[in-house]
N, C-alpha and C. Protein backbone atom coordinates (compact mmCIF):
# COMPACT_ATOMS: atom_id res chain seq x y z
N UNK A 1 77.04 -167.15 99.58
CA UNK A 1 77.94 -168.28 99.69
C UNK A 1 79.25 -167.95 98.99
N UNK A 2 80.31 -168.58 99.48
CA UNK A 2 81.86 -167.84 98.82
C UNK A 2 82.08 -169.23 97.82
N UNK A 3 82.63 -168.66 96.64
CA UNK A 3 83.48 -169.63 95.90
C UNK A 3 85.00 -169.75 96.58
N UNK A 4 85.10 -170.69 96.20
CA UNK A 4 86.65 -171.65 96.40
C UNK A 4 87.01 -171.68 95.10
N UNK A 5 88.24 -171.02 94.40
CA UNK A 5 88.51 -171.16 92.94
C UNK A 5 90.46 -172.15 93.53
N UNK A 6 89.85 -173.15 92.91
CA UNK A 6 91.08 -174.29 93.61
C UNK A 6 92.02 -174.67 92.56
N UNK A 7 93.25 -174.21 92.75
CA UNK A 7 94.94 -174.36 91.96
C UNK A 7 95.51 -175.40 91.46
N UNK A 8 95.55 -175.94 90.42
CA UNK A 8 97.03 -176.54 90.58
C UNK A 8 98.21 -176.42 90.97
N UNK A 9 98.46 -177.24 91.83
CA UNK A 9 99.73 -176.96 92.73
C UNK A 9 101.04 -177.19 91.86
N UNK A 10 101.07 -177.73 90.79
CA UNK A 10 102.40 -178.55 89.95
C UNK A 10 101.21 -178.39 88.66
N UNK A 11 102.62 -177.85 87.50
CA UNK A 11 101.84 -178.12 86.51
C UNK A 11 102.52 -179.31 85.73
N UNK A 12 101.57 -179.80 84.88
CA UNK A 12 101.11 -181.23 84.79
C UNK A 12 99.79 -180.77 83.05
N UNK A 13 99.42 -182.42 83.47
CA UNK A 13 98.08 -182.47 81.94
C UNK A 13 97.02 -183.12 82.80
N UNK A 14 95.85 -182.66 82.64
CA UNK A 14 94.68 -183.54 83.33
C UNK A 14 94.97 -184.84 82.76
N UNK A 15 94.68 -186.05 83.59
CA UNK A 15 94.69 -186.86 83.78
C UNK A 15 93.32 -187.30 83.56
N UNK A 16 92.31 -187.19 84.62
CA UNK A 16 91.21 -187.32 84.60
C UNK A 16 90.65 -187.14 85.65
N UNK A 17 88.94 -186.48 85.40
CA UNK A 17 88.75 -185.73 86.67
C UNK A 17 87.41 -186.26 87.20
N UNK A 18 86.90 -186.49 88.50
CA UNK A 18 86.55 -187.41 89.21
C UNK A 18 84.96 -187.13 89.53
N UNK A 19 84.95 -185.97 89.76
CA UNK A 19 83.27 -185.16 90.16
C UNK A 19 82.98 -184.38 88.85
N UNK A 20 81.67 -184.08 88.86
CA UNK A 20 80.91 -183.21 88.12
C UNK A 20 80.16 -182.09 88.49
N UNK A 21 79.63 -180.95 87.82
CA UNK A 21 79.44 -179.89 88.53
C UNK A 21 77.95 -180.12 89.01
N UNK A 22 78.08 -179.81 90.22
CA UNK A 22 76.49 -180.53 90.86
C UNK A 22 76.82 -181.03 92.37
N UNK A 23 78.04 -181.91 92.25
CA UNK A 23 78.09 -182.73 92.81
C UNK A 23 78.72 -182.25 94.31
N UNK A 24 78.22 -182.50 95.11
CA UNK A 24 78.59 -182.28 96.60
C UNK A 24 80.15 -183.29 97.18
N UNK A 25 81.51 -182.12 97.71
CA UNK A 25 82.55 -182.33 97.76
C UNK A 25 82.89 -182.47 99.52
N UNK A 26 83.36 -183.62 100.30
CA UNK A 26 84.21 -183.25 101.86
C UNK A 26 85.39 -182.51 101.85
N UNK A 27 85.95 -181.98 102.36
CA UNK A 27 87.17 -181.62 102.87
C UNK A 27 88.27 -182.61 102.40
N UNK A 28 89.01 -182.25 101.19
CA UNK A 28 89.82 -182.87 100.97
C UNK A 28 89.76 -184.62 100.33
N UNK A 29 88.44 -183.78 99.64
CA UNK A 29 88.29 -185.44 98.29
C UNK A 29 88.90 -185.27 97.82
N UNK A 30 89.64 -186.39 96.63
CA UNK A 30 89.97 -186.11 94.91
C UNK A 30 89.28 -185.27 94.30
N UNK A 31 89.32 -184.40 94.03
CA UNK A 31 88.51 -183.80 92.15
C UNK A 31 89.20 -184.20 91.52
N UNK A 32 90.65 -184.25 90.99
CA UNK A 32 90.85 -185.02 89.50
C UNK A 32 92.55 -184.96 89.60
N UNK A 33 92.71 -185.68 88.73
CA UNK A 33 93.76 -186.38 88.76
C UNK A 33 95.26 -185.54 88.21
N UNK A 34 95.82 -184.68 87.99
CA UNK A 34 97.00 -184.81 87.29
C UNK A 34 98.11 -185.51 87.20
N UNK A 35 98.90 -185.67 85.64
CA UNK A 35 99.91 -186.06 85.50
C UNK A 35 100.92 -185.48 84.83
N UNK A 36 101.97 -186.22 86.01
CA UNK A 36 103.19 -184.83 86.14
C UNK A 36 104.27 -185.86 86.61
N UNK A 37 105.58 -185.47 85.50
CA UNK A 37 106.85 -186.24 85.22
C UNK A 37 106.83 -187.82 86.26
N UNK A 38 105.12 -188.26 85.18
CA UNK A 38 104.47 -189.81 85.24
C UNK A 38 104.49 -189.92 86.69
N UNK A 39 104.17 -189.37 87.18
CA UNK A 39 103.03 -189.56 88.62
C UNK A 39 101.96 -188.93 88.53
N UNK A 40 100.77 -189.50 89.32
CA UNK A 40 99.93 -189.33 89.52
C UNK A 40 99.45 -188.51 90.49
N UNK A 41 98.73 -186.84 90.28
CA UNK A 41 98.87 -185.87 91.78
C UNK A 41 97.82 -185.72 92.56
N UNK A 42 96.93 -185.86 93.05
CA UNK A 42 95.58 -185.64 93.42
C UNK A 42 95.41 -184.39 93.43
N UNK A 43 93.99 -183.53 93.17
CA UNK A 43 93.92 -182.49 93.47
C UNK A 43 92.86 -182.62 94.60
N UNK A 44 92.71 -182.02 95.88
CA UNK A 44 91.80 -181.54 96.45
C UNK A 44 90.86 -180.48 96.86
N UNK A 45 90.20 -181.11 97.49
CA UNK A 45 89.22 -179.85 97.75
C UNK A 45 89.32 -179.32 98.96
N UNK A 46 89.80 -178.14 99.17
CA UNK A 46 90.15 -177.83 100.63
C UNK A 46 89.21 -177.32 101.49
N UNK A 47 87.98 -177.30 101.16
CA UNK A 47 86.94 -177.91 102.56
C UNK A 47 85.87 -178.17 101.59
N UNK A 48 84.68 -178.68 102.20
CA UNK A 48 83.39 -179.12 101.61
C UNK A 48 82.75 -177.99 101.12
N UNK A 49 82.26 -178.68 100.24
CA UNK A 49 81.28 -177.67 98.97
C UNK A 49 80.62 -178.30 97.96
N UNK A 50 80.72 -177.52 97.19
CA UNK A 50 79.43 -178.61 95.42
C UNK A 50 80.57 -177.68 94.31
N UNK A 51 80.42 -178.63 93.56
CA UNK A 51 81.53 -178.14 92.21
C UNK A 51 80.49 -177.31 91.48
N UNK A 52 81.27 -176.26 90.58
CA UNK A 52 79.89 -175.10 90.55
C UNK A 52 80.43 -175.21 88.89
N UNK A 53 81.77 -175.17 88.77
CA UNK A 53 82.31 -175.09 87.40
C UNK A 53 84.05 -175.93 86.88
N UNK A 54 84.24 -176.69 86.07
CA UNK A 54 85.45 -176.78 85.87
C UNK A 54 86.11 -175.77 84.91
N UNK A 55 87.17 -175.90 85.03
CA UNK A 55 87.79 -174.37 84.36
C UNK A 55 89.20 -175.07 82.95
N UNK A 56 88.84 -176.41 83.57
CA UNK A 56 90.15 -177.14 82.86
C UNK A 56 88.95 -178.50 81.87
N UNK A 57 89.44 -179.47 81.08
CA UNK A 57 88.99 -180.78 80.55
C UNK A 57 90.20 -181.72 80.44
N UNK A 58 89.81 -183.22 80.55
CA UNK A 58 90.65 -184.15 80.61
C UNK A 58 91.47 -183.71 79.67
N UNK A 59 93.00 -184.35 79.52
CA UNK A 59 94.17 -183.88 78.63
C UNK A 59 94.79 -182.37 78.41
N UNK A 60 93.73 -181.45 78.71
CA UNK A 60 94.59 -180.63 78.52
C UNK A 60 95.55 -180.06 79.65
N UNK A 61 96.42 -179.00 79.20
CA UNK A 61 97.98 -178.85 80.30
C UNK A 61 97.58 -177.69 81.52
N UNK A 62 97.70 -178.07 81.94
CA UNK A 62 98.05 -176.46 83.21
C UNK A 62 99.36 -176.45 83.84
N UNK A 63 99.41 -175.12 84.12
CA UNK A 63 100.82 -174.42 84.74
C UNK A 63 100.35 -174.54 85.91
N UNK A 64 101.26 -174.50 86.83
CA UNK A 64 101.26 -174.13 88.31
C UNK A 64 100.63 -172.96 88.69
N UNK A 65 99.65 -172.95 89.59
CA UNK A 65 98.74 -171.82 89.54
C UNK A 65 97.28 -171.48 88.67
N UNK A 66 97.46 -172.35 88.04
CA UNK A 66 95.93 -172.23 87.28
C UNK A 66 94.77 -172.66 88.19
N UNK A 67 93.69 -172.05 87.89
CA UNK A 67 92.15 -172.56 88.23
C UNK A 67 91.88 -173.36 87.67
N UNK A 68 91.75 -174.44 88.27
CA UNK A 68 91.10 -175.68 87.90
C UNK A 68 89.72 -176.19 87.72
N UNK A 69 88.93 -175.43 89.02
CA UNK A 69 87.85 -176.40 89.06
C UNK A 69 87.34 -174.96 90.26
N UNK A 70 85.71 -174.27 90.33
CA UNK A 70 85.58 -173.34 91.15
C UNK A 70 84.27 -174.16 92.25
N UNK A 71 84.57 -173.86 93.16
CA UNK A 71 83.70 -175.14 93.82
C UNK A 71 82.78 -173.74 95.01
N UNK A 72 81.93 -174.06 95.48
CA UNK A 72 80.87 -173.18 96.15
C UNK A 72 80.88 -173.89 97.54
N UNK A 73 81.14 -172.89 98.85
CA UNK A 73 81.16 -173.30 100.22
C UNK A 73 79.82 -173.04 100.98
């Protein structure tokens, strides 16, 4: 099975994040939230899978380009 290791597109501070690792993902759910110059960004999941690992925790910062969250297809 291939991992999906999924980006922040804009960096930002977790916000708060929505699934847990276990949990079975569609094509383009929320996983979690960032916030970035006070908006709110969604991150998605760009196709279905199960979250295998997060790579980030609520509050802390990521740059553009970080691994966020590695999800299993």
């Amino acid at each position: 099975m291939a991992e999906i290791r999924v980006k922040a597109e804009i960096a930002g501070s977790v916000w708060k994040i929505l699934v847990q690792p276990g949990e079975a993902v569609a094509a383009e759910d929320s996983l979690m939230l960032l916030e970035s110059m006070k908006m709110e960004i969604p991150v998605v999941a760009p196709r279905a899978g199960t979250v295998l690992e997060w790579r980030v925790a609520e509050g802390e910062a990521v740059a553009e380009g970080d691994v966020v969250v590695v999800l299993r297809a």
